[in-house]
Structure formats: C-alpha cells, structure tokens
C-alpha atoms as a PDB file:
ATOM      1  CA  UNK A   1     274.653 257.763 178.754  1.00  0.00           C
ATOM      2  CA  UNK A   2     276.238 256.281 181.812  1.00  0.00           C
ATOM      3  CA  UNK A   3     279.660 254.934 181.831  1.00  0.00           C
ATOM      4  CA  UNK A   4     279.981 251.286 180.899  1.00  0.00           C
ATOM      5  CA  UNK A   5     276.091 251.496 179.249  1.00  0.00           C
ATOM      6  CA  UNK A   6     276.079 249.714 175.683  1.00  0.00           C
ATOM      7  CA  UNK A   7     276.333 251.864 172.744  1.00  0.00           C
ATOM      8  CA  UNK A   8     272.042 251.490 171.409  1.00  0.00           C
ATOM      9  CA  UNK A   9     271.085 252.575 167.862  1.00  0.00           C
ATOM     10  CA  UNK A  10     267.556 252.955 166.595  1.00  0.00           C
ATOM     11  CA  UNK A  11     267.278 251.638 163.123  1.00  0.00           C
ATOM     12  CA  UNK A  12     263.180 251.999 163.610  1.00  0.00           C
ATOM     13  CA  UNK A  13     262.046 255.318 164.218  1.00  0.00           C
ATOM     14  CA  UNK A  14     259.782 258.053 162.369  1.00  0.00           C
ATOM     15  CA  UNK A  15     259.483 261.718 162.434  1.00  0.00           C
ATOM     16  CA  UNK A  16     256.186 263.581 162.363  1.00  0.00           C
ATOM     17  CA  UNK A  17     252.909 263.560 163.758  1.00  0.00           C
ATOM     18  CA  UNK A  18     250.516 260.623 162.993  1.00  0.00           C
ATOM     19  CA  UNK A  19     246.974 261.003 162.554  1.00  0.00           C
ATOM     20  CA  UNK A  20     245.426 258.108 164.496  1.00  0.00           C
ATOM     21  CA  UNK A  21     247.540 257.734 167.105  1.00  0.00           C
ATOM     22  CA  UNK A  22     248.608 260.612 169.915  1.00  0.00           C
ATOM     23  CA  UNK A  23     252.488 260.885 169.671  1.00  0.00           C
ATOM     24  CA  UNK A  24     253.830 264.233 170.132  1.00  0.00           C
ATOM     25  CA  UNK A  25     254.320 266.317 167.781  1.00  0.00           C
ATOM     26  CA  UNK A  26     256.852 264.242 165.949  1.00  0.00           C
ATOM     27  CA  UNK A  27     259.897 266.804 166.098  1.00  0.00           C
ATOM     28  CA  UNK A  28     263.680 266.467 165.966  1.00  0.00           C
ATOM     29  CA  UNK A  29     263.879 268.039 169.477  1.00  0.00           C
ATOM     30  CA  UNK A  30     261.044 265.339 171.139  1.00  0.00           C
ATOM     31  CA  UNK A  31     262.618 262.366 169.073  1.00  0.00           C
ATOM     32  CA  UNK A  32     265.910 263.792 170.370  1.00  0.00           C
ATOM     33  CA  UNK A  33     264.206 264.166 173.679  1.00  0.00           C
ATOM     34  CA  UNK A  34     263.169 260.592 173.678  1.00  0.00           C
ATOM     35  CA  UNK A  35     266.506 259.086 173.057  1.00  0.00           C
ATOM     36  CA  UNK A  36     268.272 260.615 175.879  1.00  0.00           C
ATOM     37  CA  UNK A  37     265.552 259.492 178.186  1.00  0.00           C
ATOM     38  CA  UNK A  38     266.359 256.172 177.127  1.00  0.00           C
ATOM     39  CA  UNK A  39     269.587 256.049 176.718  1.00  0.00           C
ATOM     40  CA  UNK A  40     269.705 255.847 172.867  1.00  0.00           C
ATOM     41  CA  UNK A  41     272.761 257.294 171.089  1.00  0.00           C
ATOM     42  CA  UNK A  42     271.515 257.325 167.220  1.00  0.00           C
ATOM     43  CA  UNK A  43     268.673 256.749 165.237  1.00  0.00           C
ATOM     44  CA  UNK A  44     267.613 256.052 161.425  1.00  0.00           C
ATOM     45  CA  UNK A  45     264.936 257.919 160.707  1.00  0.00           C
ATOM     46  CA  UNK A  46     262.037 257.754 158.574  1.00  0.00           C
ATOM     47  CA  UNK A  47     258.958 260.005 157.501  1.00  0.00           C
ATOM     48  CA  UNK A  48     255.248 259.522 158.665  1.00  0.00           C
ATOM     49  CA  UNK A  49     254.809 261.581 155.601  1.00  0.00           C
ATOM     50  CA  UNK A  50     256.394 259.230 153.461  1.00  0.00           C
ATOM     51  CA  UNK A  51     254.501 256.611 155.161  1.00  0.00           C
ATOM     52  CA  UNK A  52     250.929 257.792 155.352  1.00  0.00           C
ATOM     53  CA  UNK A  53     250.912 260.886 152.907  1.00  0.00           C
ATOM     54  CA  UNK A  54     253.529 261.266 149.637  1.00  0.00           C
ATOM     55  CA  UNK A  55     256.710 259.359 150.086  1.00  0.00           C
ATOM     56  CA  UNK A  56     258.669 261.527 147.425  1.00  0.00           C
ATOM     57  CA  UNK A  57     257.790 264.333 149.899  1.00  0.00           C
ATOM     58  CA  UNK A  58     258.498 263.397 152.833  1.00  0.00           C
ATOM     59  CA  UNK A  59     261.884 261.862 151.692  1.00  0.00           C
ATOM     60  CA  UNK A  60     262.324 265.164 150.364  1.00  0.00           C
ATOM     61  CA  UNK A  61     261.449 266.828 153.449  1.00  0.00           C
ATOM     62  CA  UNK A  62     263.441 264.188 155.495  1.00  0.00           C
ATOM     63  CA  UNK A  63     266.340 265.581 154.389  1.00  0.00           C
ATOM     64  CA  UNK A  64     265.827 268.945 155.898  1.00  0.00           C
ATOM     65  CA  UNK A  65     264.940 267.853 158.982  1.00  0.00           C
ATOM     66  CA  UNK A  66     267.577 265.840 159.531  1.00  0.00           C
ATOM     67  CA  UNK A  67     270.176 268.828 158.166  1.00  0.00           C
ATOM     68  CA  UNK A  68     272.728 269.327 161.104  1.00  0.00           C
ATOM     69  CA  UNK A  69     271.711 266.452 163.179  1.00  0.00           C
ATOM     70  CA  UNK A  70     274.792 263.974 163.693  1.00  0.00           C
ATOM     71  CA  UNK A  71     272.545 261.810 165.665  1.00  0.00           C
ATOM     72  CA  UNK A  72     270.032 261.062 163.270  1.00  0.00           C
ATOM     73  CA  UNK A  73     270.508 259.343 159.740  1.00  0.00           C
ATOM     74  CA  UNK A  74     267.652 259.381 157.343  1.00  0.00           C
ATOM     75  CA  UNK A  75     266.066 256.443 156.355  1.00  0.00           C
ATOM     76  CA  UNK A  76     264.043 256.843 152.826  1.00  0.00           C
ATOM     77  CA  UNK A  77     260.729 255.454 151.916  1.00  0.00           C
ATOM     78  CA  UNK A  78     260.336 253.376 148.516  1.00  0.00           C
ATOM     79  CA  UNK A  79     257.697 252.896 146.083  1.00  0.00           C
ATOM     80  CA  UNK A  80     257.733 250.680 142.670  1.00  0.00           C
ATOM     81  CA  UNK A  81     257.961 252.632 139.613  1.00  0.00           C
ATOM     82  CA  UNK A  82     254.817 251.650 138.242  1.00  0.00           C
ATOM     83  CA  UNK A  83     253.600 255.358 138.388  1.00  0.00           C
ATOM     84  CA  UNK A  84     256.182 257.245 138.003  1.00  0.00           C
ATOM     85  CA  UNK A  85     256.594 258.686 141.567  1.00  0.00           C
ATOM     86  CA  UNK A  86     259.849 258.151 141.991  1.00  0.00           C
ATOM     87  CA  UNK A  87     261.421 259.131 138.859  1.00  0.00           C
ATOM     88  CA  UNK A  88     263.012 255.739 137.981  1.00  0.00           C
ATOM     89  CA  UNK A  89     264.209 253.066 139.908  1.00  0.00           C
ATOM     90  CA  UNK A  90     268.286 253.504 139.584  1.00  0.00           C
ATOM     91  CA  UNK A  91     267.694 257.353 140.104  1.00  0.00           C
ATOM     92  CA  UNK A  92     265.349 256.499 143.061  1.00  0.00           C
ATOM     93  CA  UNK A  93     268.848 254.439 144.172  1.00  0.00           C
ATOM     94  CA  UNK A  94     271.378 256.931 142.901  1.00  0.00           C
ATOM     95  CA  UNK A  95     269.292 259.872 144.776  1.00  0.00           C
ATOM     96  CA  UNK A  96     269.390 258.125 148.418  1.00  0.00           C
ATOM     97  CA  UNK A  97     273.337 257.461 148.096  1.00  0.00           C
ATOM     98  CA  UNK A  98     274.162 261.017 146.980  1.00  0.00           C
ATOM     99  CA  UNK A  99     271.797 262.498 149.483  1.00  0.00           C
ATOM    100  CA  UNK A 100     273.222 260.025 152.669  1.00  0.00           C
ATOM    101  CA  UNK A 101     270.262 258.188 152.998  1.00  0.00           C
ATOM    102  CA  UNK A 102     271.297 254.596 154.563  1.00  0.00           C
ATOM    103  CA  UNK A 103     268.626 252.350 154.365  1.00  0.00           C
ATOM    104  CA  UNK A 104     265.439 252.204 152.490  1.00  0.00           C
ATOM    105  CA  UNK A 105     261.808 251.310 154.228  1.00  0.00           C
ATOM    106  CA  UNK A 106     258.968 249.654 152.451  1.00  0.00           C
ATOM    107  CA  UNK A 107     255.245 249.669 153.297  1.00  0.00           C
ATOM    108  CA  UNK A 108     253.515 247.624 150.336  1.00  0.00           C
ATOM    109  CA  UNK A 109     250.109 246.533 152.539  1.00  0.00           C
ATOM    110  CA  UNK A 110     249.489 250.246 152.921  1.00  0.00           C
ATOM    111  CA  UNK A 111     250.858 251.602 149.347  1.00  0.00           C
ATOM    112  CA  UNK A 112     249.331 248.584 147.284  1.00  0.00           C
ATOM    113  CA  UNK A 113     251.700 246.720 145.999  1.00  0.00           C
ATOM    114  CA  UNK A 114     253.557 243.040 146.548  1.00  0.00           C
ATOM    115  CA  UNK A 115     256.446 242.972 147.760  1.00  0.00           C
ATOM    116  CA  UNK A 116     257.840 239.918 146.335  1.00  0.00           C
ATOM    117  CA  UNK A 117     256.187 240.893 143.011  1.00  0.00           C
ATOM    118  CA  UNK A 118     257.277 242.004 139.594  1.00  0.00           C
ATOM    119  CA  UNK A 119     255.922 246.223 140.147  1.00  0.00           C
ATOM    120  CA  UNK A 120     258.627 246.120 143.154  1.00  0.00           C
ATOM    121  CA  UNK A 121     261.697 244.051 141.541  1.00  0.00           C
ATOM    122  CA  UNK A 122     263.682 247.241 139.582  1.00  0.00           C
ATOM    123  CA  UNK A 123     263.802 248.799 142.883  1.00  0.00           C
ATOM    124  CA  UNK A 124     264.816 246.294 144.581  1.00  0.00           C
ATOM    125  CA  UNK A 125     267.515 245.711 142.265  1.00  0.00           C
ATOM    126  CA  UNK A 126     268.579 248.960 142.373  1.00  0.00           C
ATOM    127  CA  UNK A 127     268.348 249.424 146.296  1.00  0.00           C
ATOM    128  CA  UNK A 128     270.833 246.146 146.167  1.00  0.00           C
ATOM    129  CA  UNK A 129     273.115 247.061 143.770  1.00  0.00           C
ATOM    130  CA  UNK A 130     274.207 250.088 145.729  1.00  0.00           C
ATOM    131  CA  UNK A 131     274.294 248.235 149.054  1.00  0.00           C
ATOM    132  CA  UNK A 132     270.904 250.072 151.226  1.00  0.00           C
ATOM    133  CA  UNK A 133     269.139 247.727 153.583  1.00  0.00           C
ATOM    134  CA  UNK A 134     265.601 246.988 153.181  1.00  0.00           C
ATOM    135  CA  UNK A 135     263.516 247.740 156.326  1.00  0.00           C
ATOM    136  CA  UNK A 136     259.430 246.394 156.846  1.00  0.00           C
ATOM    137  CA  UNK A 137     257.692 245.675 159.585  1.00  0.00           C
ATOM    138  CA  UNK A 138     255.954 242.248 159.664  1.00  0.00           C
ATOM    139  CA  UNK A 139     252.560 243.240 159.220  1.00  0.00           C
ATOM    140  CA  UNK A 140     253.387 245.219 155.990  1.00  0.00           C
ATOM    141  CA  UNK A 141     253.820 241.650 154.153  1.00  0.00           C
ATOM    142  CA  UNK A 142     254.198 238.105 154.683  1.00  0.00           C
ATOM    143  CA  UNK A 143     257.597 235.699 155.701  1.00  0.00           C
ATOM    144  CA  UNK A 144     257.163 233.811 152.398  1.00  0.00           C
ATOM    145  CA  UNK A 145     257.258 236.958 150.508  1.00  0.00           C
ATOM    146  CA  UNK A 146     260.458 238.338 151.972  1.00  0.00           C
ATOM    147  CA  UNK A 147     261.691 234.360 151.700  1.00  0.00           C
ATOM    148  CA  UNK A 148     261.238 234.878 148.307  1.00  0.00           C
ATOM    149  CA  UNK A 149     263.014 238.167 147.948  1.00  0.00           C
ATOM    150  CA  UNK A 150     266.508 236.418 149.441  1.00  0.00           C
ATOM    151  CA  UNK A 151     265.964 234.386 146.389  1.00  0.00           C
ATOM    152  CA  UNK A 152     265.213 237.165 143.713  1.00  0.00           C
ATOM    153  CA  UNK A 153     267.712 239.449 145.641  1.00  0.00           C
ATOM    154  CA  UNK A 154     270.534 237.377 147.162  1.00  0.00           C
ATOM    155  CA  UNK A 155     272.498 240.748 148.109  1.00  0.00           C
ATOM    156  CA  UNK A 156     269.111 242.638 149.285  1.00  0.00           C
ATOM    157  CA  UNK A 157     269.918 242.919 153.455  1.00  0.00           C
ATOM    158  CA  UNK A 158     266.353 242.773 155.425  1.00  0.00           C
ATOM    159  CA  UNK A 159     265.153 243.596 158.410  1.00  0.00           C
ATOM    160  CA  UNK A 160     261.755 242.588 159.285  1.00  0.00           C
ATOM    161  CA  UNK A 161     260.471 244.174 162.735  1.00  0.00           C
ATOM    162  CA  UNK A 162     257.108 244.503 164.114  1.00  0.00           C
ATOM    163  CA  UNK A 163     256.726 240.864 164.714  1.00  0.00           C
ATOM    164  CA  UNK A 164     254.539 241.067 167.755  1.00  0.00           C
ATOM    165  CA  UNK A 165     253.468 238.004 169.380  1.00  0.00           C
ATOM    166  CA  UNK A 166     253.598 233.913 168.489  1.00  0.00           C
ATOM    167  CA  UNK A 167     255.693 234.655 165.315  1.00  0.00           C
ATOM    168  CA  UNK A 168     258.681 232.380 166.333  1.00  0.00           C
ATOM    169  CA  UNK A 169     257.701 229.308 164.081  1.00  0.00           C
ATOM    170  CA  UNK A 170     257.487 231.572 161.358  1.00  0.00           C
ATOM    171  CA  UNK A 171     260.427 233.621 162.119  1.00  0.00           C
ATOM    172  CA  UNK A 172     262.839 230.295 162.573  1.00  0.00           C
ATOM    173  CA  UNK A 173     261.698 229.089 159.156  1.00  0.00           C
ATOM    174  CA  UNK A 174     263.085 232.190 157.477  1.00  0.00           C
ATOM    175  CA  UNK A 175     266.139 232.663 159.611  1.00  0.00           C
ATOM    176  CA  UNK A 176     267.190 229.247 158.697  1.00  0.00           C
ATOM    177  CA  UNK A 177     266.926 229.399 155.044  1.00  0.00           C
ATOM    178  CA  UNK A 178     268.205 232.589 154.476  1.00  0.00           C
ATOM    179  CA  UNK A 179     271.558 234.339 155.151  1.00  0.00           C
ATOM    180  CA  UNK A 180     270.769 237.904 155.102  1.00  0.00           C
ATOM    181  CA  UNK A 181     267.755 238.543 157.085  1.00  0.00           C
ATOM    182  CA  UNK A 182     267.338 239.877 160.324  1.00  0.00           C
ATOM    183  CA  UNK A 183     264.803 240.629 163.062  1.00  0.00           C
ATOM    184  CA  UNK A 184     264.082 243.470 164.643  1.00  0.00           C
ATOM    185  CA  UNK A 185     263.551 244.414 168.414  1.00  0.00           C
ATOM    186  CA  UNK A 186     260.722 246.781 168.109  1.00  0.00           C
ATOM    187  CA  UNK A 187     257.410 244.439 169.202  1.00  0.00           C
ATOM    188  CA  UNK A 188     259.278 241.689 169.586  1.00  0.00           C
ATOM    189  CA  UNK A 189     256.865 240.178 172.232  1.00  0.00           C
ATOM    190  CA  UNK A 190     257.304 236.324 172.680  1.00  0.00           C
ATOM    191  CA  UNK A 191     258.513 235.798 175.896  1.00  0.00           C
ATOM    192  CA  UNK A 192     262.427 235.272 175.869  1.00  0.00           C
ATOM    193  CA  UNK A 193     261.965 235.327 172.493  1.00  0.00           C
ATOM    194  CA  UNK A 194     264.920 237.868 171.789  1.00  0.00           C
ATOM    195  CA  UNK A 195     267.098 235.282 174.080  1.00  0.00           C
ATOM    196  CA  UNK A 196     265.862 232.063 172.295  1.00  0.00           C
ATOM    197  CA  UNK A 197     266.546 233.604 168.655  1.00  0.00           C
ATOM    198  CA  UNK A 198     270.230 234.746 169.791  1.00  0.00           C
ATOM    199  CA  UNK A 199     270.795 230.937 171.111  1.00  0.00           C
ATOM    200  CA  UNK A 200     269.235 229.572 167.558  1.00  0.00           C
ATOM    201  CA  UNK A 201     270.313 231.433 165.016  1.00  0.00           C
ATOM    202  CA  UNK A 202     273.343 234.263 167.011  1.00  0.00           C
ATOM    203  CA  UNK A 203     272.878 237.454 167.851  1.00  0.00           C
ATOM    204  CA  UNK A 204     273.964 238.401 164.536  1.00  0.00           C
ATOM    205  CA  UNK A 205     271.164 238.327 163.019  1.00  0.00           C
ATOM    206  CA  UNK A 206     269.036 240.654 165.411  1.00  0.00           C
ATOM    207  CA  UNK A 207     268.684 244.948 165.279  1.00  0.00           C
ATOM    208  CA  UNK A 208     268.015 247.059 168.056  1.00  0.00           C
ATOM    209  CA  UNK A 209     265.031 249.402 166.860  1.00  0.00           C
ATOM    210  CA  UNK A 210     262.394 250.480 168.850  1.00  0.00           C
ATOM    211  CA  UNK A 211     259.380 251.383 166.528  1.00  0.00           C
ATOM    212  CA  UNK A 212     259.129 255.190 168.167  1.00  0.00           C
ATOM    213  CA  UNK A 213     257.253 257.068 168.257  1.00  0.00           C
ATOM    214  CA  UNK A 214     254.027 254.649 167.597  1.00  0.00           C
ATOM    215  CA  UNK A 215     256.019 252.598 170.449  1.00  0.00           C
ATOM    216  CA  UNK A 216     257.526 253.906 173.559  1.00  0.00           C
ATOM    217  CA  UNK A 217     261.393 253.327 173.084  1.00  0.00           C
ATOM    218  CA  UNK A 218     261.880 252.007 176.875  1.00  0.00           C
ATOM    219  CA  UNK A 219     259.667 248.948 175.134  1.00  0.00           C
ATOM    220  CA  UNK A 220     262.394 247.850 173.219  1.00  0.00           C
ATOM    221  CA  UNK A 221     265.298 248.983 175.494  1.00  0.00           C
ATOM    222  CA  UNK A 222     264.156 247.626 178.407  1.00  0.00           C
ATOM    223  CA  UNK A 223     263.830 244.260 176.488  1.00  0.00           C
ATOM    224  CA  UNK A 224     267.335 244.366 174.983  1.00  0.00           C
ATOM    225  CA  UNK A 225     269.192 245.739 178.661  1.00  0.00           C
ATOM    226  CA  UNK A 226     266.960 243.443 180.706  1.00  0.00           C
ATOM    227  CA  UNK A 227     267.854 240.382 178.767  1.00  0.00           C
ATOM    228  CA  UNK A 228     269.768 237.403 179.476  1.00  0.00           C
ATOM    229  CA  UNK A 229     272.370 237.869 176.211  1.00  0.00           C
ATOM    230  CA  UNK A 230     275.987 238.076 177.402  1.00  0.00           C
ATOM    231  CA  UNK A 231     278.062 242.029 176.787  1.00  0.00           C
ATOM    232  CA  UNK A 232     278.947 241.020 173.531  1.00  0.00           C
ATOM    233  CA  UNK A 233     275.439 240.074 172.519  1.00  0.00           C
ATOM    234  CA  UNK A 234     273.774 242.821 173.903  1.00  0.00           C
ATOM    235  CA  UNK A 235     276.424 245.362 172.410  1.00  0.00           C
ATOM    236  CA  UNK A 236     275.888 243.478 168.807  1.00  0.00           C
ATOM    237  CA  UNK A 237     272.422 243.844 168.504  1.00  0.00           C
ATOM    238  CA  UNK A 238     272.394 247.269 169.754  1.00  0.00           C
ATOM    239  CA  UNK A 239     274.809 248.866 167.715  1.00  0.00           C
ATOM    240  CA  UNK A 240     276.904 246.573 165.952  1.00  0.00           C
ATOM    241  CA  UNK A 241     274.484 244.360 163.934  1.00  0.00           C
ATOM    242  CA  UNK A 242     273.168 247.580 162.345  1.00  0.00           C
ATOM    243  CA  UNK A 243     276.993 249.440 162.083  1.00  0.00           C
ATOM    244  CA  UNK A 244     277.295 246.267 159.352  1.00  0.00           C
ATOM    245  CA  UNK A 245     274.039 246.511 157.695  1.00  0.00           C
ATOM    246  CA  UNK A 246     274.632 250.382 157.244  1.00  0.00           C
ATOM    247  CA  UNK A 247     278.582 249.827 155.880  1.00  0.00           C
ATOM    248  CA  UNK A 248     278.496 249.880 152.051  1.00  0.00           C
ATOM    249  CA  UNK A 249     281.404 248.196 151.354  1.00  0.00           C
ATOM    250  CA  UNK A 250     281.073 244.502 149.723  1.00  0.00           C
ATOM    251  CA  UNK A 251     281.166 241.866 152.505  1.00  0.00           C
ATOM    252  CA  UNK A 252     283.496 239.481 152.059  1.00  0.00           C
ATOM    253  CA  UNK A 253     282.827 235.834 150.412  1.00  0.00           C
END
C-alpha cells in the first residue's frame, strides 16, 4: 500500500467457489491476491459454504482456512435454532467468541426464515449479548424488518450492504430512526449516494466492504477513494467505522 493511502478493511467478503457465478477458485491466496491489487489491508471473511451449502460446516471449515492468516478475520454464518443445527443459541454465541469469530452474517431469504421473527430472536439475543455485529445484505430481507430488530435488539450492531440502486428513501428512513445501523459500500450504486449519506446522517454510520468475490473489490474501492468525503471521512469508513463495530467492549452511554 502506498505511503499516505488510507488504511481499507473488507468487512464483506467470502471464501470459496460459488456455483453460479465464475469467481476463482475462492482461495486464501486469490482473496489475498485480490486485496493487494486493490489496496486492501484486511478482510472479514465468510463461507460460500455456509452460505449456499451447511453453515455449521463451513463455519467449521472457516476456521481452518483462516488458521495463520493475520489478514483475514472470520466472519460466521447464523441460523435459528429451530432445527437444531447449531447446537443452541448461547453455545452458537459462546462458540464464535472462543473461536475469534467477530461478526456474525445472516441470509434468512435463502435459509427460510424471518429475520425479524420469533425462530431468529434467541440468536439474536445471544449474538448481542456478547457484542458480534450482525451483517445482511439488503436483498436477504427487508428495511422494516431490520427496523424492527433495533427495537427487539437495541444493542444488536447492523450492517446492511448490498443496497444496489434507488434505495436512498428507504435507507434514510432507517438511518434516522435508528442508532446502530449502518450501510455498507459493497453495491452501493446511487450516484453520490455514499457522499449524500455521509452529509445526512456522518460518515459514521457507513463500512467499507466490497462484496468479493461475487463483486470485483476495485467496485467498492474505487467508489470510497474516488469520492468527495474529506481524509477523515474516507479513513472512517474504511477502517475505522468497522475497528468500532468489531471492539467488544461496552460503548459508552
């Protein structure tokens, strides 16, 4: 990274290949590969396995992968405990702390299950009481659901990315009646809208991520670097927005 470049971490990437959609191979070396083209200095990572396959798998897995890899902080997948999967919802929680995992991805459209609703809310509670961020993309539910989870889970941090086009109206709504949600970068494709939600609601409240592999990272970098935010607000969302999310210390009143 070149001298005076702002620090950029990825809290939206996956490892593995995906079925659909030609990637790469989905390795540690390509992902690493991809960061240093782009000038990307860490990532939390998630599974495709734990997306698209078994979650308890590839969370399991995820941890191997990332084994020795300073760069890269696992990210694990959740499911409600409805079925069993994930042997209890405060051992689901319990499990990610002891095993480093720092923040916690959902993906109820494609696993069947509400968000907002009852099957999820002991996981939830758990993921909240020991301090993980929640991460979805925008297409995996709806802004009044995750509206309504500030309000079941006033403690639960959220980062909603994916938010593609004509979302702002939406997006505003949320930001302004809740406290501890943020957008994310990756998709992000209003135009100026990264610029008009850091002059609305602060640059506080957005995450550099970048959606990789399923996105080319320069996507998201370009829009961040290229932008008209100030230093400060260009080094906040792209490290220092998601340096706080990650810290699990109690924030202060």
């Amino acid at each position: 990274m070149s001298e005076g470049r702002p620090v950029l971490i990825d809290a939206d990437v996956m490892l593995g290949r995906h079925p659909r959609r030609d990637v790469g191979g989905g390795t540690v070396t390509e992902l690493l590969a991809a960061m240093d083209r782009v000038g990307v200095a860490e990532a939390v990572v998630g599974s495709m396995t734990s997306w698209l396959h078994d979650p308890e798998r590839g969370n399991r897995e995820l941890l191997g992968l990332l084994a020795g890899q300073p760069r890269l902080s696992p990210c694990w997948v959740m499911l409600p405990d409805t079925c069993g999967e994930n042997g209890g919802a405060a051992a689901f929680a319990a499990s990610a702390v002891e095993a480093g995992v720092v923040a916690v991805r959902a993906f109820p459209r494609d696993h069947g299950y509400d968000l907002d609703g009852l099957d999820a809310a002991a996981v939830l509670d758990a993921v909240e009481s020991v301090r993980l961020p929640l991460l979805v993309d925008a297409g995996q539910t709806t802004w009044p659901a995750v509206e309504a989870l500030t309000r079941a889970h006033p403690g639960l941090r959220i980062v909603v990315s994916g938010v593609g086009y004509r979302m702002l109206r939406q997006i505003s709504g949320v930001l302004e009646r809740t406290g501890l949600v943020s957008v994310g970068l990756a998709d992000l494709s209003s135009h100026r809208g990264l610029e008009w939600l850091a002059a609305r609601f602060g640059a506080g409240r957005l995450v550099f991520g970048t959606g990789a592999p399923y996105r080319d990272p320069a996507e998201a970098v370009t829009r961040l670097l290229w932008s008209e935010l100030g230093e400060r607000e260009v080094a906040a969302v792209g490290a220092g927005n998601l340096r706080r999310l990650l810290t699990r210390e109690a924030e202060a009143a």
